[in-house]
N, C-alpha and C. Protein backbone atom coordinates (compact mmCIF):
# COMPACT_ATOMS: atom_id res chain seq x y z
N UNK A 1 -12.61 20.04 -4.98
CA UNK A 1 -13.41 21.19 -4.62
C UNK A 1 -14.69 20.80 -3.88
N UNK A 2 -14.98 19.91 -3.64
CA UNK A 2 -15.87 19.18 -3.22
C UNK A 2 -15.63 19.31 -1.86
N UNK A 3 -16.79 19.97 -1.39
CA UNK A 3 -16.29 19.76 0.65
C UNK A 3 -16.97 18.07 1.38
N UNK A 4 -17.61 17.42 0.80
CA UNK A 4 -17.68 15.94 1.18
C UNK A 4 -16.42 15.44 0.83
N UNK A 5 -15.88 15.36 -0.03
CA UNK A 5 -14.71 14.22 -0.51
C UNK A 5 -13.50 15.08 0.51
N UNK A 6 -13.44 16.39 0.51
CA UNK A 6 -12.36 16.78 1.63
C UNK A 6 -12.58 16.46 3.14
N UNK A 7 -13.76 16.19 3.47
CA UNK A 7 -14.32 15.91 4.41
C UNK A 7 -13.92 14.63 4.99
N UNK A 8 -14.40 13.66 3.53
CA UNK A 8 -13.71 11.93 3.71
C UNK A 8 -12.41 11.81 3.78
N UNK A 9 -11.40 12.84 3.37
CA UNK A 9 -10.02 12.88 3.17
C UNK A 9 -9.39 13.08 4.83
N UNK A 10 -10.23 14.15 4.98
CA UNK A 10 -9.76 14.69 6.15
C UNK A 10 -10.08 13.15 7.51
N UNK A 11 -11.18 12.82 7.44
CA UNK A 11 -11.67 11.63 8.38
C UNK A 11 -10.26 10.32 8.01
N UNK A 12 -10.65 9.79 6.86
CA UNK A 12 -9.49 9.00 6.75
C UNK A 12 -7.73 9.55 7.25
N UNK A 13 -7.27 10.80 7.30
CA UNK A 13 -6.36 11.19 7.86
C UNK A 13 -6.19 11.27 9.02
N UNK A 14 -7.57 11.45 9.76
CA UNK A 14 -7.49 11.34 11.18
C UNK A 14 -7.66 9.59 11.85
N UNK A 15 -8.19 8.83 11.13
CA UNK A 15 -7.97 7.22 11.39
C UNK A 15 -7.08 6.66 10.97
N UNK A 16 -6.24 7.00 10.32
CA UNK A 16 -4.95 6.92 10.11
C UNK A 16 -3.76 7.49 10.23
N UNK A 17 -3.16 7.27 11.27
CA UNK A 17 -2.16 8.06 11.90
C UNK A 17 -0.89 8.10 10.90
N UNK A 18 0.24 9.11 10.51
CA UNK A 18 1.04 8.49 9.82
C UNK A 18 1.00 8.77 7.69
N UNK A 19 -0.42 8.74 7.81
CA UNK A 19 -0.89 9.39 6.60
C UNK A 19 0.22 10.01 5.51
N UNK A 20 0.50 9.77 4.39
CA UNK A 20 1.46 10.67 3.70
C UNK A 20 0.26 11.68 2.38
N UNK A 21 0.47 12.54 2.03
CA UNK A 21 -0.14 13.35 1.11
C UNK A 21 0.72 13.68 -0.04
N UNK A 22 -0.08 14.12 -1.17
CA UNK A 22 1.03 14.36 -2.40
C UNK A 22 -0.08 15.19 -3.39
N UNK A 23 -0.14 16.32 -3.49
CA UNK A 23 -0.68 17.38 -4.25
C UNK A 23 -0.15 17.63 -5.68
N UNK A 24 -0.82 17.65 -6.50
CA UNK A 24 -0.15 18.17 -8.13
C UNK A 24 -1.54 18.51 -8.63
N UNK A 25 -1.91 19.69 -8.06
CA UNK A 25 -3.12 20.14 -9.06
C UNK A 25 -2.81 20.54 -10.62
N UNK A 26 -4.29 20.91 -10.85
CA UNK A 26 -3.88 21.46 -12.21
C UNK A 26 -3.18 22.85 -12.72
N UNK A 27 -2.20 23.28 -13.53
CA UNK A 27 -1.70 24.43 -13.51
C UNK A 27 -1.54 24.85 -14.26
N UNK A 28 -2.80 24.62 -15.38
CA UNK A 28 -2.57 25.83 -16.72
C UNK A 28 -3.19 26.86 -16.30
N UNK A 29 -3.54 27.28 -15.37
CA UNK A 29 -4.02 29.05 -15.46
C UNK A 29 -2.70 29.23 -14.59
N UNK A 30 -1.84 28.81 -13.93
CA UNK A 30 -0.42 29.75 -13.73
C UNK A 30 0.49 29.69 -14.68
N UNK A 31 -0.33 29.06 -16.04
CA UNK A 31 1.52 28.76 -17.06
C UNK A 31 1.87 29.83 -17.66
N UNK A 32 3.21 30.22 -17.74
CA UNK A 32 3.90 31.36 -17.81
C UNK A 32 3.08 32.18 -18.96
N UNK A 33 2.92 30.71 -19.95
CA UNK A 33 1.99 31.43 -21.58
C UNK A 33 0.87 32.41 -21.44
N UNK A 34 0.16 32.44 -19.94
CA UNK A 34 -1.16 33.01 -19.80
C UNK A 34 -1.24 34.61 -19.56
N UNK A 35 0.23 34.58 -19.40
CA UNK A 35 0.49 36.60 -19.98
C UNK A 35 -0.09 36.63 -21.48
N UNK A 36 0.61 36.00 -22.25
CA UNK A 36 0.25 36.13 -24.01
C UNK A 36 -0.71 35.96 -23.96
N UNK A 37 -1.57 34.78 -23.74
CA UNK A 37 -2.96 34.44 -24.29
C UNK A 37 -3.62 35.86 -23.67
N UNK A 38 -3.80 36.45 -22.46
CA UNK A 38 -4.52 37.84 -22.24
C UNK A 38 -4.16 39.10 -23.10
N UNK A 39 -2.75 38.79 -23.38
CA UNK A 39 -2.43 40.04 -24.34
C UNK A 39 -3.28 39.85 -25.73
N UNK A 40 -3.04 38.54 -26.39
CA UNK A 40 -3.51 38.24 -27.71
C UNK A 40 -4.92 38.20 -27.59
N UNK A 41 -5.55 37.32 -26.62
CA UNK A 41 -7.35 37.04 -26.71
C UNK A 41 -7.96 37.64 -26.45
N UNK A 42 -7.36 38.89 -25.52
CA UNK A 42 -8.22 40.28 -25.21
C UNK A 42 -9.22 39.98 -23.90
N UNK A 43 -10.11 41.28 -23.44
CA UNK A 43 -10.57 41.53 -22.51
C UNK A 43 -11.13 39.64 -21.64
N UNK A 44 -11.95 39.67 -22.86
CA UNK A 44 -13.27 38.62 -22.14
C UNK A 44 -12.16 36.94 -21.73
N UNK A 45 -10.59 37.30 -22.35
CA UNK A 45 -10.31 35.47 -22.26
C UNK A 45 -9.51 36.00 -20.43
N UNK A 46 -9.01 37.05 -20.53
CA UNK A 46 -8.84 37.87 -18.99
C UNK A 46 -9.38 37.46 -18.04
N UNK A 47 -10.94 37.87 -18.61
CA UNK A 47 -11.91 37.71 -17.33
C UNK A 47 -12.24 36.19 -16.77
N UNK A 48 -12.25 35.52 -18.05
CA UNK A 48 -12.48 34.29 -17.78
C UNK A 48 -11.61 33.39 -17.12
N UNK A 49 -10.22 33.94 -17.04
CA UNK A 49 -8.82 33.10 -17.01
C UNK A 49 -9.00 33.70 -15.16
N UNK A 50 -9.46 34.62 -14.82
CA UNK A 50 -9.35 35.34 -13.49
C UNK A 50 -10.69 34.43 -12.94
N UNK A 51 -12.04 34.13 -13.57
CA UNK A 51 -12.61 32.95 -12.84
C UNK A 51 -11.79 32.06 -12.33
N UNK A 52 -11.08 31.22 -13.52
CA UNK A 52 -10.58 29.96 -13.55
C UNK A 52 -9.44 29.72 -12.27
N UNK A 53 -8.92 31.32 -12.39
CA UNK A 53 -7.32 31.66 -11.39
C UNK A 53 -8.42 31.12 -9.88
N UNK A 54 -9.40 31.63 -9.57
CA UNK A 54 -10.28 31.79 -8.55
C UNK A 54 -10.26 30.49 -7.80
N UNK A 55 -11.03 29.53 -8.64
CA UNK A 55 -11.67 28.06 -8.56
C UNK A 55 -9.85 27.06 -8.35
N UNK A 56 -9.08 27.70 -8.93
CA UNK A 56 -7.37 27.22 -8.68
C UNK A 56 -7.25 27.61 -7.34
N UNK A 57 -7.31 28.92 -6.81
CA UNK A 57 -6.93 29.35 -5.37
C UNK A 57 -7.52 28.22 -4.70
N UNK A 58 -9.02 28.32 -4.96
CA UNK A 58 -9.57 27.66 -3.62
C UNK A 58 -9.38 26.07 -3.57
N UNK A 59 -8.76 25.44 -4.45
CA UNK A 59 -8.35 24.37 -4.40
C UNK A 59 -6.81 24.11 -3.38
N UNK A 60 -5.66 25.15 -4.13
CA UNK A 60 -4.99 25.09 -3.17
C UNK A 60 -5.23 25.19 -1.70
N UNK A 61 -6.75 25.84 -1.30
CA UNK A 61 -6.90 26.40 0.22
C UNK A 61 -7.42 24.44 0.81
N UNK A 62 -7.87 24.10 -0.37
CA UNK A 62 -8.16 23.14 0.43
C UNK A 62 -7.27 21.83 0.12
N UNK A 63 -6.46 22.31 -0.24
CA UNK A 63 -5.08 21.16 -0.32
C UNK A 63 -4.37 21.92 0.93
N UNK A 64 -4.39 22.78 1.12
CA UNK A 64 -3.03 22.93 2.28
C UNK A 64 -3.93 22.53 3.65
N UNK A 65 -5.33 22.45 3.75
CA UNK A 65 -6.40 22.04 4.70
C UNK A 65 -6.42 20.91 4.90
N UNK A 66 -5.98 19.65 3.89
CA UNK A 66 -5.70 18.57 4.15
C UNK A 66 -4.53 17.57 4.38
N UNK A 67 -3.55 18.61 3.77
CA UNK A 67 -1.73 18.35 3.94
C UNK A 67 -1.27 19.03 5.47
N UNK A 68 -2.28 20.02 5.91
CA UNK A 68 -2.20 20.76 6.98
C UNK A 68 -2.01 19.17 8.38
N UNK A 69 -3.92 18.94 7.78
CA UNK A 69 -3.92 18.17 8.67
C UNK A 69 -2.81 16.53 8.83
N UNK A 70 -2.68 16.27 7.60
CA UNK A 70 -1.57 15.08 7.75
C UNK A 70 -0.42 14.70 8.37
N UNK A 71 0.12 16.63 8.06
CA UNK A 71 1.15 16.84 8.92
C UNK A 71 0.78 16.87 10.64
N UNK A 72 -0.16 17.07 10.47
CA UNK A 72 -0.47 17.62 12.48
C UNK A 72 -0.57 16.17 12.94
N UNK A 73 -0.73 14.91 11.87
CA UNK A 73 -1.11 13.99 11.97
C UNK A 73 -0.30 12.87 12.34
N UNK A 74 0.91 13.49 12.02
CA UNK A 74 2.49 12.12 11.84
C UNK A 74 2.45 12.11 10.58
N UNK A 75 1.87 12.23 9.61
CA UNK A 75 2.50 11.92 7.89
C UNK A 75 3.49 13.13 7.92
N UNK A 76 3.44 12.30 6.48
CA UNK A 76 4.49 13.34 5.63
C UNK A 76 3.62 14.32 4.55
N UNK A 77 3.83 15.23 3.95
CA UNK A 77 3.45 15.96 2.59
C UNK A 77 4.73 16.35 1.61
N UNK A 78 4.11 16.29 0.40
CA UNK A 78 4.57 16.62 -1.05
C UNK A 78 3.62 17.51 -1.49
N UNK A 79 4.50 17.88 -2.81
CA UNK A 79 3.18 19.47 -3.70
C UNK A 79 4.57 19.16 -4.68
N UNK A 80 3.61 19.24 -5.55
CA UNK A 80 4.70 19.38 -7.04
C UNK A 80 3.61 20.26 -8.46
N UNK A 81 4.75 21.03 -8.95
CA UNK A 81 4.30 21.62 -10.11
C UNK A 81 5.30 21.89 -10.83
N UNK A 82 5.20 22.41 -12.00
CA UNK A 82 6.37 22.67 -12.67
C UNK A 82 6.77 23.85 -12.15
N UNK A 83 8.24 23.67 -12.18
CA UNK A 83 9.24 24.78 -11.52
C UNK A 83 9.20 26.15 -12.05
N UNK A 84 8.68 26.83 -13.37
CA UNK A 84 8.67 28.10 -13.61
C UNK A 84 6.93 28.27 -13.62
N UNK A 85 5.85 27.71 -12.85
CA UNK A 85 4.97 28.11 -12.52
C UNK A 85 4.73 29.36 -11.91
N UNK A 86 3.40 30.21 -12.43
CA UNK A 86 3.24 31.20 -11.27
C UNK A 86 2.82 31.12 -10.12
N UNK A 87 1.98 29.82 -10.27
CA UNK A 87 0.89 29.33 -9.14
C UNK A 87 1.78 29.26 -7.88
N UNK A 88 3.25 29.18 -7.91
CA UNK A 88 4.13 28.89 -6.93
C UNK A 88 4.22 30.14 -5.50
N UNK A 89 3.44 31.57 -6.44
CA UNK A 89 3.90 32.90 -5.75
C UNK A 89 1.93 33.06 -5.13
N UNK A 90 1.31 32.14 -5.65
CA UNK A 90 -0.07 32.11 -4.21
C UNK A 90 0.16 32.00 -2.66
N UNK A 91 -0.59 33.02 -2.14
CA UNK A 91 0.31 33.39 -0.84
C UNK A 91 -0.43 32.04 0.15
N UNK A 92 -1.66 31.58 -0.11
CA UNK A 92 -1.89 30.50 0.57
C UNK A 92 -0.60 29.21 0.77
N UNK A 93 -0.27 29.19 -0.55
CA UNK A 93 1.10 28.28 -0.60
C UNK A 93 2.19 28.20 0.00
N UNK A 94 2.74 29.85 -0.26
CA UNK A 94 3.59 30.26 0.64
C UNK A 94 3.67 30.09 1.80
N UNK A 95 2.30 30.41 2.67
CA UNK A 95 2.68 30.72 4.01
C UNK A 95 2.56 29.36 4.62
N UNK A 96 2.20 27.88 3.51
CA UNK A 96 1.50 26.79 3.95
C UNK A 96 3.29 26.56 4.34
N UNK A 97 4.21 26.28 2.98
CA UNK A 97 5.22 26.04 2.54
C UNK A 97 6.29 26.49 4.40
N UNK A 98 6.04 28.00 4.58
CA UNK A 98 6.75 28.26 5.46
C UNK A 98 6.28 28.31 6.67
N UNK A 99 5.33 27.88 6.91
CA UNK A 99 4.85 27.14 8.21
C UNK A 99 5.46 25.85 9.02
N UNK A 100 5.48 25.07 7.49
CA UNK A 100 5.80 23.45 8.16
C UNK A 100 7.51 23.49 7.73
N UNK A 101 7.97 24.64 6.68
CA UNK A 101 9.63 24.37 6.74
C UNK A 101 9.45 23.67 5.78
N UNK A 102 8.65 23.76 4.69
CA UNK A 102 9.03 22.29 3.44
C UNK A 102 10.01 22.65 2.71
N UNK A 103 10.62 22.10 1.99
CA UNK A 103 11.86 21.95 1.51
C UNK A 103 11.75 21.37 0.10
N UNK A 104 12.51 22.04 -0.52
CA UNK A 104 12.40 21.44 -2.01
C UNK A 104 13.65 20.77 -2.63
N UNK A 105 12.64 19.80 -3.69
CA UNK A 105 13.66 19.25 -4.53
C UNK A 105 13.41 19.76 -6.02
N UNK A 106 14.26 19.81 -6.96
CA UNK A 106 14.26 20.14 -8.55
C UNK A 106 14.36 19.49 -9.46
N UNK A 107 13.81 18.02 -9.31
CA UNK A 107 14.24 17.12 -10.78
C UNK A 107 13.71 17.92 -11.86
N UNK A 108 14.27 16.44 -13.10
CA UNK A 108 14.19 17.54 -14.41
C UNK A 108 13.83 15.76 -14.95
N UNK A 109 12.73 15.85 -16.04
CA UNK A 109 12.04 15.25 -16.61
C UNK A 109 13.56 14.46 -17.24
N UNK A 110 14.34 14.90 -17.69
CA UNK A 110 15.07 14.30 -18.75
C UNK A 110 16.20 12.96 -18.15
N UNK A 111 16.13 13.50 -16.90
CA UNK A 111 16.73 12.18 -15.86
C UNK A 111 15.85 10.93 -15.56
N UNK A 112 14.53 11.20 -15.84
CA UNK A 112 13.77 10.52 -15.95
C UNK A 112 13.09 9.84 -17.21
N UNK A 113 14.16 9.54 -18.15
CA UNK A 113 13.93 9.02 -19.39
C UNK A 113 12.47 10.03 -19.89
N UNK A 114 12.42 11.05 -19.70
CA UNK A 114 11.12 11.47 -20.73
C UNK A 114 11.98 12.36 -22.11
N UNK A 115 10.84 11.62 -22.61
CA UNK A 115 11.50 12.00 -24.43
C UNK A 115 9.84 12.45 -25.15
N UNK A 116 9.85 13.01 -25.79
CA UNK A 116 8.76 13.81 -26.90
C UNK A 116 8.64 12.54 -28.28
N UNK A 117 8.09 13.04 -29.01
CA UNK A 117 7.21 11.62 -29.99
C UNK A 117 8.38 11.47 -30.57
N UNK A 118 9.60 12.06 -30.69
CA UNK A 118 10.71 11.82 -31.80
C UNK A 118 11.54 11.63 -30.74
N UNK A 119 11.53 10.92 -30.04
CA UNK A 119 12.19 10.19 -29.30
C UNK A 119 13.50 10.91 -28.41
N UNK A 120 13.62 12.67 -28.57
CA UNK A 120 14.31 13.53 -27.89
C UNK A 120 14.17 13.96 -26.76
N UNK A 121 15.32 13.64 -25.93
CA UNK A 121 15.08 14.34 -24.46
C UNK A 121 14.24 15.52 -23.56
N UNK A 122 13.71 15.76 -23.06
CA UNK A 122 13.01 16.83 -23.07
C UNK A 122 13.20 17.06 -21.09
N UNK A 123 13.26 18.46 -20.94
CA UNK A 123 13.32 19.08 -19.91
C UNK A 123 12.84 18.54 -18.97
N UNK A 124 11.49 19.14 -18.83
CA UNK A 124 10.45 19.40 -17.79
C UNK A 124 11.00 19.55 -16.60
N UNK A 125 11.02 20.47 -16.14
CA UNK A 125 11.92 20.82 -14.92
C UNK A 125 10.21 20.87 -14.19
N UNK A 126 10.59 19.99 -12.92
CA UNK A 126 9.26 20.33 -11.94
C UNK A 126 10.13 21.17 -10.56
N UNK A 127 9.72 21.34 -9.82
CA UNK A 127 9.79 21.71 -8.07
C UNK A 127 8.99 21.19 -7.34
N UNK A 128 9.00 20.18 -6.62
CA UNK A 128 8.33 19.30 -5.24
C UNK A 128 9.05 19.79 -4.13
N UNK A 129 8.17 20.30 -3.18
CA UNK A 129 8.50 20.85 -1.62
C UNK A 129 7.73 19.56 -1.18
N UNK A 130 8.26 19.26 0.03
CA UNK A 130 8.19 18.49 1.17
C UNK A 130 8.64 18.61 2.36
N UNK A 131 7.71 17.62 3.19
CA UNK A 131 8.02 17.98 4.70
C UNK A 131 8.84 16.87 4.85
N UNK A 132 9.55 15.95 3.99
CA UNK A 132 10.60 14.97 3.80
C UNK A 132 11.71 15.24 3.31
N UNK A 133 12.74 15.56 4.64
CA UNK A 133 14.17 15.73 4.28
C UNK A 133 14.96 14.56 2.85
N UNK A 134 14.32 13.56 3.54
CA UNK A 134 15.07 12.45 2.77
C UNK A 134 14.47 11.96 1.31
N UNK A 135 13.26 12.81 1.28
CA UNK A 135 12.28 12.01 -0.32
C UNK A 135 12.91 14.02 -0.91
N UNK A 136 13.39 14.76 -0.50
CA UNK A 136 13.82 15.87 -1.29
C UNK A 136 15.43 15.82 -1.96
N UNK A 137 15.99 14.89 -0.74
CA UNK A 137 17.47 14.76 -1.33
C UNK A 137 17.57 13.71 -2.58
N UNK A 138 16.54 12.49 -1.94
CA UNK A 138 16.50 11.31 -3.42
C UNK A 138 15.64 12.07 -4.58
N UNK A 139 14.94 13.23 -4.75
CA UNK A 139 14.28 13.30 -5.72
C UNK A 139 15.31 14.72 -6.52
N UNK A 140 16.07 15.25 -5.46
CA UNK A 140 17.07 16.01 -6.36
C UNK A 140 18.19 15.39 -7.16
N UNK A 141 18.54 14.16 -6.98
CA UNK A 141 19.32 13.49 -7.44
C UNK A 141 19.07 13.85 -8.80
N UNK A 142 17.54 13.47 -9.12
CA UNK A 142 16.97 13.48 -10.49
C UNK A 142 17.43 14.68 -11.85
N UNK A 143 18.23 15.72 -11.36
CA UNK A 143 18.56 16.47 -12.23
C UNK A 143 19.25 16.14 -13.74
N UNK A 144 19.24 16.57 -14.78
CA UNK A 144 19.86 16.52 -15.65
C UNK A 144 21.11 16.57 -16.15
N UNK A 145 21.56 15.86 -16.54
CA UNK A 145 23.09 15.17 -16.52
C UNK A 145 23.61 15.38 -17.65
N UNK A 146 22.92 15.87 -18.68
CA UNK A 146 23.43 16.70 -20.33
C UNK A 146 24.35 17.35 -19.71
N UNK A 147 25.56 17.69 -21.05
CA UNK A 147 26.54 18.42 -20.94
C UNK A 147 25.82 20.05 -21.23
N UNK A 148 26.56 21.04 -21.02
CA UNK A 148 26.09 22.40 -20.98
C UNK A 148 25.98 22.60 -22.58
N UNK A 149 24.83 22.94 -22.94
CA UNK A 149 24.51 23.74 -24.32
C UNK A 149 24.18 22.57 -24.95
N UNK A 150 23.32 21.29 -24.62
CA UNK A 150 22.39 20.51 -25.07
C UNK A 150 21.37 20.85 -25.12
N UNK A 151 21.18 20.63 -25.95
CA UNK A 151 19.55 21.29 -26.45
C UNK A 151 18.22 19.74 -26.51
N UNK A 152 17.45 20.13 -25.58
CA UNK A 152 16.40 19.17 -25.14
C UNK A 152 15.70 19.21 -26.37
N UNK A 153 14.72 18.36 -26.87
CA UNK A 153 13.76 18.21 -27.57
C UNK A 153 12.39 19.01 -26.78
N UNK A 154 11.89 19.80 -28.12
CA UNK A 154 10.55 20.65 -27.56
C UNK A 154 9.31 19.43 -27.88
N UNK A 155 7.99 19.97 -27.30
CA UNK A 155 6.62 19.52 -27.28
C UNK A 155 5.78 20.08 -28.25
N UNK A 156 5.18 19.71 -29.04
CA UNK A 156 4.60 20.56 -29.96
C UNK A 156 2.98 20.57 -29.67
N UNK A 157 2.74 20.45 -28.73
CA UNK A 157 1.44 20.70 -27.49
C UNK A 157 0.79 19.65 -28.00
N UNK A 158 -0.78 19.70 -27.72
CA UNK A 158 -1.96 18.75 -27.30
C UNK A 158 -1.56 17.44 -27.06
N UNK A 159 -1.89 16.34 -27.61
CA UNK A 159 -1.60 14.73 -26.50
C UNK A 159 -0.03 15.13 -26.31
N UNK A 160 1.04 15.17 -27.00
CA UNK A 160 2.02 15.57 -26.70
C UNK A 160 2.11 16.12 -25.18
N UNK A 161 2.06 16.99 -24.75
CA UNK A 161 2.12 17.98 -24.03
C UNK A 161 1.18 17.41 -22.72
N UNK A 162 0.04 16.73 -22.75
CA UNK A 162 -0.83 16.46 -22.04
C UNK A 162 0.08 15.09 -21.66
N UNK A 163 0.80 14.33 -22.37
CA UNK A 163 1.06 12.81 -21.78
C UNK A 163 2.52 13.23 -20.58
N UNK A 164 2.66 14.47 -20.61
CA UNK A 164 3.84 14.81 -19.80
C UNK A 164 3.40 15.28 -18.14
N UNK A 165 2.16 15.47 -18.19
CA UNK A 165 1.28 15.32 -16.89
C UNK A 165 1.38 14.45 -16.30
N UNK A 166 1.92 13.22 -16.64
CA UNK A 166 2.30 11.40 -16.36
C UNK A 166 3.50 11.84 -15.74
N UNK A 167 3.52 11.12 -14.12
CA UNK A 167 5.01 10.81 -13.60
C UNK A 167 5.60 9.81 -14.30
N UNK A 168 6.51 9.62 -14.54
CA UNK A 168 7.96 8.79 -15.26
C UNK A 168 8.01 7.79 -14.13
N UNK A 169 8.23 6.44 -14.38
CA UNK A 169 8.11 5.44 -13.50
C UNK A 169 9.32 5.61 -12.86
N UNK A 170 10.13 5.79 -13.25
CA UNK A 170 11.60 6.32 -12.53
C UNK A 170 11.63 7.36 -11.41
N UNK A 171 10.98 8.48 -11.49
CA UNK A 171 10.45 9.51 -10.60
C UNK A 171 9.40 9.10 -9.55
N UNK A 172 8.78 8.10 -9.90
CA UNK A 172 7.62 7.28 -9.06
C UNK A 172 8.03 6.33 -8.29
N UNK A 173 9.15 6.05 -9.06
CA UNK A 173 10.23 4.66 -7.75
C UNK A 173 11.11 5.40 -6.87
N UNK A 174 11.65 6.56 -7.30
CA UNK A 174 12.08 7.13 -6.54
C UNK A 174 11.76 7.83 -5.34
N UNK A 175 10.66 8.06 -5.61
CA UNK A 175 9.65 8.90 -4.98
C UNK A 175 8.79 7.88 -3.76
N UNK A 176 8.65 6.38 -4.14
CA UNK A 176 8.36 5.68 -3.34
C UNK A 176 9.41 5.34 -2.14
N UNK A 177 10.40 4.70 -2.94
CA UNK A 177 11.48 4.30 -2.02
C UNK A 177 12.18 5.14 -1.01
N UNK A 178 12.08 6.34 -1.25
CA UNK A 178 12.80 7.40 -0.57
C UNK A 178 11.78 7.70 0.50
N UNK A 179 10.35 8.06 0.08
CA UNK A 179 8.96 8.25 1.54
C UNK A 179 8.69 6.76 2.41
N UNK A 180 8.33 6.08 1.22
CA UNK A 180 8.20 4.42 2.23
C UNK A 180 9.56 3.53 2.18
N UNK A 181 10.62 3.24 1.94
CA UNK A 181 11.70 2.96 2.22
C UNK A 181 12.16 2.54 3.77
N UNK A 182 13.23 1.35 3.56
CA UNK A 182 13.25 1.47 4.81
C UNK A 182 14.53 2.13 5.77
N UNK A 183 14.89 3.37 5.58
CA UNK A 183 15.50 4.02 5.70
C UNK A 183 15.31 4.52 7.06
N UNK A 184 13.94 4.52 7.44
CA UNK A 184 13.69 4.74 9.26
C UNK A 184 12.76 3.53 9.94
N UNK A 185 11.63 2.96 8.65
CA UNK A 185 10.96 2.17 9.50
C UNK A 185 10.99 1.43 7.78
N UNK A 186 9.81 0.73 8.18
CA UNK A 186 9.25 -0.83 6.73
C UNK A 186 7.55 -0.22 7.13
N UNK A 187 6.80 0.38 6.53
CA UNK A 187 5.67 -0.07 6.70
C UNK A 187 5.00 -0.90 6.07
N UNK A 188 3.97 -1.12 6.09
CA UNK A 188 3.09 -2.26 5.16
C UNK A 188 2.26 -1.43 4.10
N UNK A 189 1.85 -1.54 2.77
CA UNK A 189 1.61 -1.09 2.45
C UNK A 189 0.62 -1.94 1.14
């Protein structure tokens, strides 16, 4: 939120041609739960959650301001959040999304060895759009491979719940090899 550090972002994108970007803000004021918490906490947790929604928009405005420019740039861009987010239906996003044609992939946490403190599989279904044909096909691979009517292991929130904010080194190799890979070029890195 800082217009210096977007500023330095933006300069380093322009001295560097080629640039790749990768967005995952924060997204508990779009989590699905934040219907209930307004129903249950009443007026004032509303008002406050509609600040918070605010200070979220304008972050996305200035993530698509700097993924904007990467792309105009020769990079590539990514954006990932979890897949039943609301934050997904912000029209800044949208129109960023269908501007450049990004394209999504759907892994699911559980292809990615993530397991909960009792050592059970667990979901986490994300959605990553990209302006990378080829880092959307290797990162769909990632889906879940349970038979139908397996039942994932739940989160029973706080560190729990917070250590799942962590990419899975598996999702992070994938995610490398497929953008920097040498599949079109080798860069140095």
């Amino acid at each position: 939120l800082k217009e210096e550090t977007v500023n330095q972002t933006l300069t380093l994108i322009k001295q560097n041609p080629g640039i790749s970007v990768h967005g995952s803000l924060p997204c508990t004021v779009w989590c699905l739960r934040q219907a209930q918490n307004c129903a249950t906490k009443g007026p004032d947790y509303s008002k406050e959650l509609f600040h918070r929604r605010a200070k979220a928009k304008l972050m996305i405005k200035m993530f698509v301001k700097i993924a904007s420019a990467a792309l105009e740039n020769g990079g590539h861009v990514s954006f990932e959040w979890p897949r039943h987010c609301t934050g997904w239906l912000q029209q800044d996003l949208l129109d960023f999304i269908a501007k450049y044609g990004l394209v999504e992939a759907l892994p699911d946490g559980c292809a990615c060895g993530m397991k909960n403190k009792r050592e059970e599989p667990i979901l986490k279904p994300w959605r990553i759009v990209t302006s990378s044909k080829w880092l959307a096909d290797e990162l769909d691979e990632l889906k879940c491979k349970h038979e139908p009517g397996f039942k994932h292991g739940e989160l029973s929130g706080g560190t729990e719940t917070a250590k799942t904010s962590r990419y899975p080194e598996k999702l992070c190799r994938t995610y490398f090899a497929a953008l920097f890979g040498a599949h079109q070029h080798a860069p140095c890195m």
